[in-house]
Protein backbone atom coordinates (compact mmCIF):
# COMPACT_ATOMS: atom_id res chain seq x y z
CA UNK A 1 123.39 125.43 81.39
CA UNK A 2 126.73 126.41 83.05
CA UNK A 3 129.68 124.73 81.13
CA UNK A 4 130.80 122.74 84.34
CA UNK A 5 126.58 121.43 84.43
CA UNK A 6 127.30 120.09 81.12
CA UNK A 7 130.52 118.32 81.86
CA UNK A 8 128.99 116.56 84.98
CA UNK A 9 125.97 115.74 82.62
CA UNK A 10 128.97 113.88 80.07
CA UNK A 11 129.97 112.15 83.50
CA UNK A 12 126.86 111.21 84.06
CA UNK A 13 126.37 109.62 80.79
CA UNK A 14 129.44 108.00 80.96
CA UNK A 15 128.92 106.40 84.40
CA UNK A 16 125.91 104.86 82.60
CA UNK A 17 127.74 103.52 79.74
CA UNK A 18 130.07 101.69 81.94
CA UNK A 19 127.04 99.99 83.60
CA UNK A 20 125.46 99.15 80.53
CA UNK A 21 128.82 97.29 79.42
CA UNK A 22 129.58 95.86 82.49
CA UNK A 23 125.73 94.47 82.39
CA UNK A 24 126.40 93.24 78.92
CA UNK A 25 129.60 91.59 79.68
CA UNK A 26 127.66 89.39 82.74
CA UNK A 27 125.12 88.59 79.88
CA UNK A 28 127.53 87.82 77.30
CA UNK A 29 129.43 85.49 79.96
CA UNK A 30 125.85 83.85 80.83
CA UNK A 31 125.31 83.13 77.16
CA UNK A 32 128.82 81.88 76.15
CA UNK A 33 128.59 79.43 79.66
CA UNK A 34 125.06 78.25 78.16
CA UNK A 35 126.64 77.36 74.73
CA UNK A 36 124.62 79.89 72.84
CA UNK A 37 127.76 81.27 70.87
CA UNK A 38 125.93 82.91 68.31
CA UNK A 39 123.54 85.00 70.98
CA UNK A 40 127.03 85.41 72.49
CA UNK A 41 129.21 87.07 69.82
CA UNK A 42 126.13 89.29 68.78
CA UNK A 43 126.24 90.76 72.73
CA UNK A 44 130.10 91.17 72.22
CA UNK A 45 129.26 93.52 69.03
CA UNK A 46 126.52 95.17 71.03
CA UNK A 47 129.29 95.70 73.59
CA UNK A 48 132.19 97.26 70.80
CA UNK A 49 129.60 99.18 69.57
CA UNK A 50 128.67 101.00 73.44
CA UNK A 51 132.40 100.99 73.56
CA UNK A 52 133.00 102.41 70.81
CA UNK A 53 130.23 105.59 71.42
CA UNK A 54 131.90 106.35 74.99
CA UNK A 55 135.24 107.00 73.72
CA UNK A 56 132.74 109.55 71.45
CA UNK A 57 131.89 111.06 74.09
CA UNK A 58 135.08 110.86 76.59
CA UNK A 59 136.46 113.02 73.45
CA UNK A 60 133.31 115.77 73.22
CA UNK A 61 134.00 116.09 76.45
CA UNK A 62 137.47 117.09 76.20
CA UNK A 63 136.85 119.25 72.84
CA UNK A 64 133.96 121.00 75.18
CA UNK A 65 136.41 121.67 78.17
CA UNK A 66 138.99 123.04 75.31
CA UNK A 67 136.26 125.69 74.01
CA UNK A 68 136.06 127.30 76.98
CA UNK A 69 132.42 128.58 76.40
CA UNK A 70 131.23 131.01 78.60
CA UNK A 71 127.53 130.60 80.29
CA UNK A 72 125.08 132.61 78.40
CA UNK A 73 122.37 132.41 80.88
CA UNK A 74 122.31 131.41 84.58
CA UNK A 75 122.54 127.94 84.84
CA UNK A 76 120.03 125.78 85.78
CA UNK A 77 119.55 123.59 88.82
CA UNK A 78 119.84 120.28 88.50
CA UNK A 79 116.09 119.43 88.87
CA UNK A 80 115.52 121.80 85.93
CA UNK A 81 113.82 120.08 83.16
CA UNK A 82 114.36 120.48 79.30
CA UNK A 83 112.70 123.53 77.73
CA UNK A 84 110.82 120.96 75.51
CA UNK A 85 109.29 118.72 78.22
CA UNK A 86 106.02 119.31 78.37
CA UNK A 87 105.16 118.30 81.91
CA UNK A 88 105.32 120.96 84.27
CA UNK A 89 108.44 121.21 86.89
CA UNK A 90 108.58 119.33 90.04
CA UNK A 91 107.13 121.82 92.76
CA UNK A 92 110.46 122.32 95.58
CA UNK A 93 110.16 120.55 98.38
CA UNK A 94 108.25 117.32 97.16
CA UNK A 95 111.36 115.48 96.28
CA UNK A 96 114.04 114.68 98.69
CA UNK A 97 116.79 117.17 98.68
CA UNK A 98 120.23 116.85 97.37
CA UNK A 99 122.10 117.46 100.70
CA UNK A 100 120.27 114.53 102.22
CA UNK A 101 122.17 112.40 100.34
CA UNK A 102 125.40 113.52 101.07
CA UNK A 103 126.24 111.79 104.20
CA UNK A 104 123.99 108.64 103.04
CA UNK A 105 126.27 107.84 100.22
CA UNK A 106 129.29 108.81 102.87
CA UNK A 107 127.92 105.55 105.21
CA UNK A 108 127.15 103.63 102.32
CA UNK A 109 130.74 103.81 100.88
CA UNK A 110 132.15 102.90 104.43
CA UNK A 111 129.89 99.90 104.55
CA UNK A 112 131.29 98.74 101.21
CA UNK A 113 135.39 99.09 102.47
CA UNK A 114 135.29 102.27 101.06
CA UNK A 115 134.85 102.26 97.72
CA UNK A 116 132.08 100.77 94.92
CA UNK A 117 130.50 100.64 91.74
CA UNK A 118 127.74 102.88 91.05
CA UNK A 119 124.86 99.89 91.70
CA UNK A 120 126.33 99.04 94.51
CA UNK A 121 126.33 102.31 95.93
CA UNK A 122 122.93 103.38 95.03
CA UNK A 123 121.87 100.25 96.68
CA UNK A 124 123.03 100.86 100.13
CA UNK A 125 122.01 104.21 99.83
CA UNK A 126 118.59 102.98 99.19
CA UNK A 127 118.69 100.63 102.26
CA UNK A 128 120.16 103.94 104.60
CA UNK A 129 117.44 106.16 103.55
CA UNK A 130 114.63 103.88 103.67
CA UNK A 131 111.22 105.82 104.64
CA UNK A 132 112.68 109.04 103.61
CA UNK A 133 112.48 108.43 100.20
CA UNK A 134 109.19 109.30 98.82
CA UNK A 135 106.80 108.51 95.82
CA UNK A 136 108.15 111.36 94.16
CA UNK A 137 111.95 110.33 94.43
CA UNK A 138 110.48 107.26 92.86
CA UNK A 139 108.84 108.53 89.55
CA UNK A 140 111.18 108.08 86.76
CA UNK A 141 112.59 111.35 84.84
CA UNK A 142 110.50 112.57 82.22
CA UNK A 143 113.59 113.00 80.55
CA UNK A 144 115.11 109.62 80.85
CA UNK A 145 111.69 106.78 81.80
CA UNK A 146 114.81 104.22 82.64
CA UNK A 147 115.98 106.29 85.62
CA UNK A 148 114.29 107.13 88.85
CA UNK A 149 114.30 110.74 90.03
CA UNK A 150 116.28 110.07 93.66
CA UNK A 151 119.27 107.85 91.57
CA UNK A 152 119.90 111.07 89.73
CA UNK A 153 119.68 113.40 92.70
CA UNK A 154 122.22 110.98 94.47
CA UNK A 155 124.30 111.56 91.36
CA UNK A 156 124.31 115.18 91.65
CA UNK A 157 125.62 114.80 95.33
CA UNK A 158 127.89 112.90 94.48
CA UNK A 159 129.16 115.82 92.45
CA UNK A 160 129.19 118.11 95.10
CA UNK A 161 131.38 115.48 97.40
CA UNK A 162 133.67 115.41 95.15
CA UNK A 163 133.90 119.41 94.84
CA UNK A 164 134.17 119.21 98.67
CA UNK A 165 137.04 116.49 99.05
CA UNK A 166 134.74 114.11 100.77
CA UNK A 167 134.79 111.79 97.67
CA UNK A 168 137.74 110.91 95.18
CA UNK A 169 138.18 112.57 91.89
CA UNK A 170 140.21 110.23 90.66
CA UNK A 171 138.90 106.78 90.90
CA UNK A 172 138.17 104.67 88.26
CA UNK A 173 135.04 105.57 86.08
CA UNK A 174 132.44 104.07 87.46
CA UNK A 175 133.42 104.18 90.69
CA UNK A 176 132.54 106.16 93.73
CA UNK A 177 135.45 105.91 96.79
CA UNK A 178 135.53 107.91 99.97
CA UNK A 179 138.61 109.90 101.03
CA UNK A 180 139.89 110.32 104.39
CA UNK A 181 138.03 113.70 104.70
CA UNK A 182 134.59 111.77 103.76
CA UNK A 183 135.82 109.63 107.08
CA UNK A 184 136.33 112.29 109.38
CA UNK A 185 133.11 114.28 107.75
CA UNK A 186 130.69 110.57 108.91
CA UNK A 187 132.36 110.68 112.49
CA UNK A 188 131.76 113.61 113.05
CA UNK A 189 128.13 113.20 112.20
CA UNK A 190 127.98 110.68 114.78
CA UNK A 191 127.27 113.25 116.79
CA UNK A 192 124.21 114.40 115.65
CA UNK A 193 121.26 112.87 116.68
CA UNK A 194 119.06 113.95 113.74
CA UNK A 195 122.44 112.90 111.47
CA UNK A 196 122.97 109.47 113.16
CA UNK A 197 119.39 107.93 112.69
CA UNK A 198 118.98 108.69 109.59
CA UNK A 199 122.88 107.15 108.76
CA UNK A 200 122.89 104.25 110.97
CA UNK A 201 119.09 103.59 111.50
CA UNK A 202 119.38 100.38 109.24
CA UNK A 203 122.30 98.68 111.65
């Protein structure tokens, strides 16, 4: 894996962190308005604790970026599974591709002012694609059971808009937020008939 693969796969996990706090907060907030202190405080600990592991890894990722490692062998895509999975790959072409997310997550982030949390992203961009997702974008990772295949693909190009100045690289973790070049980028797909249905289909 290339040392920038592994860097986006430290964003990754620490997108999911934030969820999993920001879920644990609501619950924590549920329990303390119900009176059920003790449940409460023993979230809040849970929460310190997740807290506690992404600073962890907000610093691995800097001491990686300070190694400098080179690649040692060509880096894998991002559908590539680990060498000790034992089901076999995902043939090409079954799952939806990562470019046909790229201007669905554009439109979603427009619909939402502009900017949004992960969940709420994902969400829109669920309700945009519709149809074109398939049962295979739907079968969870046999790396990770908790995550569907077509929520990490949407990651991925995510990555890609941000490479390309279509999406921010600087908003707050968690976050996804179009730029003014991710604006101009959906107008001009306006003018694409294949582009526009599948963009504006659910309006």
């Amino acid at each position: 894996m290339a040392k920038q693969e592994k860097i986006l796969a430290l964003d990754m996990l620490l997108e999911e962190l934030d969820q999993i706090v920001l879920r644990l907060n609501e619950e924590g907030a549920g329990l303390f308005k119900a009176g059920k202190y003790d449940q409460a405080r023993a979230l809040l600990s849970k929460v310190e604790s997740v807290t506690g592991f992404r600073g962890k890894v907000l610093c691995l990722k800097d001491d990686w970026k300070a190694l400098n490692v080179p690649a040692t062998r060509k880096p894998a895509g991002p559908q590539e599974r680990s060498p000790h999975t034992t089901s076999p790959p995902l043939k090409p072409g079954l799952k939806t591709g990562h470019d046909e997310f790229r201007y669905p997550i554009l439109a979603a982030l427009v619909r939402l002012g502009g900017s949004g949390q992960l969940h709420a992203v994902l969400q829109v961009v669920e309700e945009i694609m519709g149809e074109g997702l398939n049962q295979y974008d739907y079968q969870p990772l046999p790396s990770n059971p908790n995550s569907v295949r077509w929520k990490n693909t949407a990651s991925w190009a995510r990555h890609t808009l941000v490479q390309d100045g279509l999406l921010a690289t600087d908003s707050p973790r968690g976050t996804w937020e179009i730029t003014a070049a991710g604006r101009d980028a959906l107008e001009k797909a306006k003018n694409e008939p294949d582009l526009q249905r599948k963009l504006f289909s659910g309006k």
